[in-house]
N, C-alpha and C. Protein backbone atom coordinates (compact mmCIF):
# COMPACT_ATOMS: atom_id res chain seq x y z
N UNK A 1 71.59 125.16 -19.96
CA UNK A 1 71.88 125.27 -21.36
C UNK A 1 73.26 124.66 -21.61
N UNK A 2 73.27 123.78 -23.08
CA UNK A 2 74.70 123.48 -23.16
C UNK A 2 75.66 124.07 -24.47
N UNK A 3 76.55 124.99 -23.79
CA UNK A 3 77.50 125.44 -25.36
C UNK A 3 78.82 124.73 -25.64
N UNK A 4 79.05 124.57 -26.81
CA UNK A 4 79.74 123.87 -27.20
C UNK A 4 81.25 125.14 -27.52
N UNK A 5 82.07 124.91 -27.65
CA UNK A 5 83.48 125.62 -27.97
C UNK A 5 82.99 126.82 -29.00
N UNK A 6 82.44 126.52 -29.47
CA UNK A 6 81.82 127.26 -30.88
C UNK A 6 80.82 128.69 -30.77
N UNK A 7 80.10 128.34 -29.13
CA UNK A 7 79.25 128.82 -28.66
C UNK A 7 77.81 128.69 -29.01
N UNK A 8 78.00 127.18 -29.87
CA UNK A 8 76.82 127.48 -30.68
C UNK A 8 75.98 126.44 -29.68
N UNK A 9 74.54 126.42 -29.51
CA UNK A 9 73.60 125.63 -28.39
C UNK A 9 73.31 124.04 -28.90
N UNK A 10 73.60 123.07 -28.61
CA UNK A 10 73.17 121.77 -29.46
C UNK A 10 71.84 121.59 -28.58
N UNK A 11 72.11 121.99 -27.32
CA UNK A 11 71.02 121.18 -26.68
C UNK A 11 70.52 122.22 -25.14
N UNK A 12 69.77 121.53 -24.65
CA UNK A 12 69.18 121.92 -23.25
C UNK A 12 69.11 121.12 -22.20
N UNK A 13 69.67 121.21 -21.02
CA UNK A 13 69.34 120.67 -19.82
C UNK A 13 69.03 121.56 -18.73
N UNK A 14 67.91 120.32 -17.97
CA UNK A 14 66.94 121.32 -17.19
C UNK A 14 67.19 119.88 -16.09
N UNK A 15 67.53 120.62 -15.13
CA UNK A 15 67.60 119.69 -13.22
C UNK A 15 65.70 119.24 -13.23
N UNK A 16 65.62 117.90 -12.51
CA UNK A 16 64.68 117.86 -12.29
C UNK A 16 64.68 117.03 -11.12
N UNK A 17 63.88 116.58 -10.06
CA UNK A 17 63.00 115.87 -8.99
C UNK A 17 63.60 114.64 -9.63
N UNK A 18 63.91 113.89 -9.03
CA UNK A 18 64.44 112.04 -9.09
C UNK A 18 63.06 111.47 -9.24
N UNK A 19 61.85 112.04 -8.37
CA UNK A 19 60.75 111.49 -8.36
C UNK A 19 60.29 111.53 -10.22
N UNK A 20 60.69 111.87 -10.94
CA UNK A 20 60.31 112.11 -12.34
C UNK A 20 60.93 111.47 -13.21
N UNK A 21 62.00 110.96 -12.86
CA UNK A 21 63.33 109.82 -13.14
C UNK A 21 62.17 108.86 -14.02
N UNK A 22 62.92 108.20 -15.17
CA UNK A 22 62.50 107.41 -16.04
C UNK A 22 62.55 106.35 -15.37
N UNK A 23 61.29 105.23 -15.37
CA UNK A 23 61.32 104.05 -14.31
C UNK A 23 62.78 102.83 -15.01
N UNK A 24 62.70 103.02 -16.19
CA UNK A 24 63.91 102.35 -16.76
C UNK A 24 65.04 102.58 -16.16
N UNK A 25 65.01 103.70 -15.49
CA UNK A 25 66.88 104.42 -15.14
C UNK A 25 66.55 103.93 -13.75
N UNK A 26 65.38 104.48 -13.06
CA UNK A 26 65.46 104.16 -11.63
C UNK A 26 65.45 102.35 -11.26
N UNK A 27 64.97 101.55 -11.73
CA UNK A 27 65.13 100.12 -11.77
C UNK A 27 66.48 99.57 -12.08
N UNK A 28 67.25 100.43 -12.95
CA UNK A 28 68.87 99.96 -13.10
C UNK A 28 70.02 100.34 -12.03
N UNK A 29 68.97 101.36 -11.35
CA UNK A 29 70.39 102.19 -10.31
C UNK A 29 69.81 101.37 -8.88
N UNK A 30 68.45 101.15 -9.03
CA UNK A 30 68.10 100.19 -7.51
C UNK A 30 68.40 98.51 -7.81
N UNK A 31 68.59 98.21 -9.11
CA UNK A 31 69.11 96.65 -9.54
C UNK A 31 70.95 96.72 -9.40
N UNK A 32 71.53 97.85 -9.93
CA UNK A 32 72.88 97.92 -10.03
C UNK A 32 73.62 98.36 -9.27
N UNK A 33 73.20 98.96 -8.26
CA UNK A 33 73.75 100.77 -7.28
C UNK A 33 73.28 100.56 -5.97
N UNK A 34 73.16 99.82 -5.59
CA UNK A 34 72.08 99.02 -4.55
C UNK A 34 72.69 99.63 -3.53
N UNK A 35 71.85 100.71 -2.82
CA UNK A 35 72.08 101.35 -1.55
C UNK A 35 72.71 103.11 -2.05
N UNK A 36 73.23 103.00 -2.70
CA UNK A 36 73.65 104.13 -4.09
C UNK A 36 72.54 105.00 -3.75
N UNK A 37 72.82 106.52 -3.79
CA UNK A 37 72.11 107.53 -3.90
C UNK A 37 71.97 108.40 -5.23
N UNK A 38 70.96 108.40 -6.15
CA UNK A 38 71.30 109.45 -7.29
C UNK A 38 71.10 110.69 -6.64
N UNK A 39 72.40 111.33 -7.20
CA UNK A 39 72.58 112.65 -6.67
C UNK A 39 72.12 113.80 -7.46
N UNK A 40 72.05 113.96 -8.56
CA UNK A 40 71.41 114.85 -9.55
C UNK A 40 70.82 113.87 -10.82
N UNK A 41 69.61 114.74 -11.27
CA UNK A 41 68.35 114.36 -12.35
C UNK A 41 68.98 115.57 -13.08
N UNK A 42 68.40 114.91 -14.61
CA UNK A 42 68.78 116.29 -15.84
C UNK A 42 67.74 115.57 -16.77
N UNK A 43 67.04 116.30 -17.63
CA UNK A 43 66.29 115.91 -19.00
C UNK A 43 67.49 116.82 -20.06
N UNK A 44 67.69 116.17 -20.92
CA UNK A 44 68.39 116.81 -22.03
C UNK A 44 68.06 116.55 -23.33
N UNK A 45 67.39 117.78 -23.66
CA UNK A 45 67.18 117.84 -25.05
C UNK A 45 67.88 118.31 -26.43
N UNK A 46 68.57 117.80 -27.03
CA UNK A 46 69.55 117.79 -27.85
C UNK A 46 68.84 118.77 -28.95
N UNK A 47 69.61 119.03 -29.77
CA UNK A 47 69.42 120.01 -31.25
C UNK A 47 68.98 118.84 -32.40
N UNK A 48 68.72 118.26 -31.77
CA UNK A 48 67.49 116.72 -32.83
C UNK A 48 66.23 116.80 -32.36
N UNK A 49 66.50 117.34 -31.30
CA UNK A 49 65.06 117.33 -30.10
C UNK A 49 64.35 116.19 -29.42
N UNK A 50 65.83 115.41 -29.31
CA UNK A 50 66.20 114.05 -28.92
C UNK A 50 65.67 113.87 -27.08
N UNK A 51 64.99 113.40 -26.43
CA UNK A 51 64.91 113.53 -25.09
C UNK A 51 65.41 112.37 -24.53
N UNK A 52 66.35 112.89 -23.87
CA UNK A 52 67.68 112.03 -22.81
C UNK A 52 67.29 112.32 -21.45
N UNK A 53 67.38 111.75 -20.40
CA UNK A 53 67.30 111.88 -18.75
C UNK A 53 68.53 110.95 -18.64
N UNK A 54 69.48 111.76 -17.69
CA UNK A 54 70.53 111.81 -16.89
C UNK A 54 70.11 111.43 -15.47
N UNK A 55 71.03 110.44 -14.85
CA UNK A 55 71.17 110.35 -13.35
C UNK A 55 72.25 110.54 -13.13
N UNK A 56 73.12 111.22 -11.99
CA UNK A 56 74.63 111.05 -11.58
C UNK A 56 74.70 110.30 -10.15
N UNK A 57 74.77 109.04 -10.40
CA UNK A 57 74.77 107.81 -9.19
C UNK A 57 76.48 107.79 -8.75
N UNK A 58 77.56 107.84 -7.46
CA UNK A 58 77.96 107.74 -7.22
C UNK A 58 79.00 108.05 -8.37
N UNK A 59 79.32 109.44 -8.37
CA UNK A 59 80.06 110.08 -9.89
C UNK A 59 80.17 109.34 -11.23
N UNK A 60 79.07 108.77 -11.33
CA UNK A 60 78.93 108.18 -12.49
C UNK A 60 77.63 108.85 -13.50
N UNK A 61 77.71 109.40 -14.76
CA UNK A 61 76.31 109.29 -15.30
C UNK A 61 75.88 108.27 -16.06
N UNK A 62 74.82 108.05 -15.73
CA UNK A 62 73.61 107.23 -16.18
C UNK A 62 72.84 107.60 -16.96
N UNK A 63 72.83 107.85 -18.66
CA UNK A 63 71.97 108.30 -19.40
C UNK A 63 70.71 107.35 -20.13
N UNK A 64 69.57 107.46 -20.08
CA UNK A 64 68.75 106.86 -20.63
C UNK A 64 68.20 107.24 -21.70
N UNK A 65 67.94 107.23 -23.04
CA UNK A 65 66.90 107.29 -24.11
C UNK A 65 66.50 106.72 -24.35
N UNK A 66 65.67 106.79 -25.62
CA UNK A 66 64.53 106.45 -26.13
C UNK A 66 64.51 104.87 -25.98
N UNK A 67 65.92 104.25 -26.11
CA UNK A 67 65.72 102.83 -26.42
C UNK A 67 67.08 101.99 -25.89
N UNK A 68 67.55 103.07 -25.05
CA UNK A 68 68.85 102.37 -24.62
C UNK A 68 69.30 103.25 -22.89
N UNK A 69 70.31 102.65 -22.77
CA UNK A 69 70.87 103.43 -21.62
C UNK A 69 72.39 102.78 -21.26
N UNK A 70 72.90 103.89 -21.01
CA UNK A 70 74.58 103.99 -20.93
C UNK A 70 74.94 104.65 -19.99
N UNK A 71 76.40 104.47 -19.80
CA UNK A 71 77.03 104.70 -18.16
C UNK A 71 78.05 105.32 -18.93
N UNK A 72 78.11 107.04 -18.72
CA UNK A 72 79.35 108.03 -18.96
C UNK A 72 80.11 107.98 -18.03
């Protein structure tokens, strides 16, 4: 679960299996990260009910949605 300062919930994240990894995210971390291990999976569902999947590749996150993907 994620709280914000406020305590109030925007969103949800739930750990998941890499094997479940969005093929979009896993093709950028085996094209970009080459030899790179993702170390933790997350689905995050925002208070839009927005669905995001997280990778954390070599302390980096890797977020993917609907139509894009970015490096936190």
């Amino acid at each position: 679960m994620v709280i914000d300062v406020k305590g109030n919930v925007p969103g949800m994240e739930t750990t998941l299996r890499a094997s479940v990894l969005a093929a979009a995210l896993k093709d950028f971390v085996a094209k970009h990260h080459t030899g790179e291990k993702i170390n933790e999976v997350a689905e995050i569902i925002d208070a839009k009910v927005m669905k995001i999947y997280e990778a954390e590749v070599d302390e980096k996150d890797l977020v993917a949605g609907a139509t894009d993907l970015s490096i936190q």
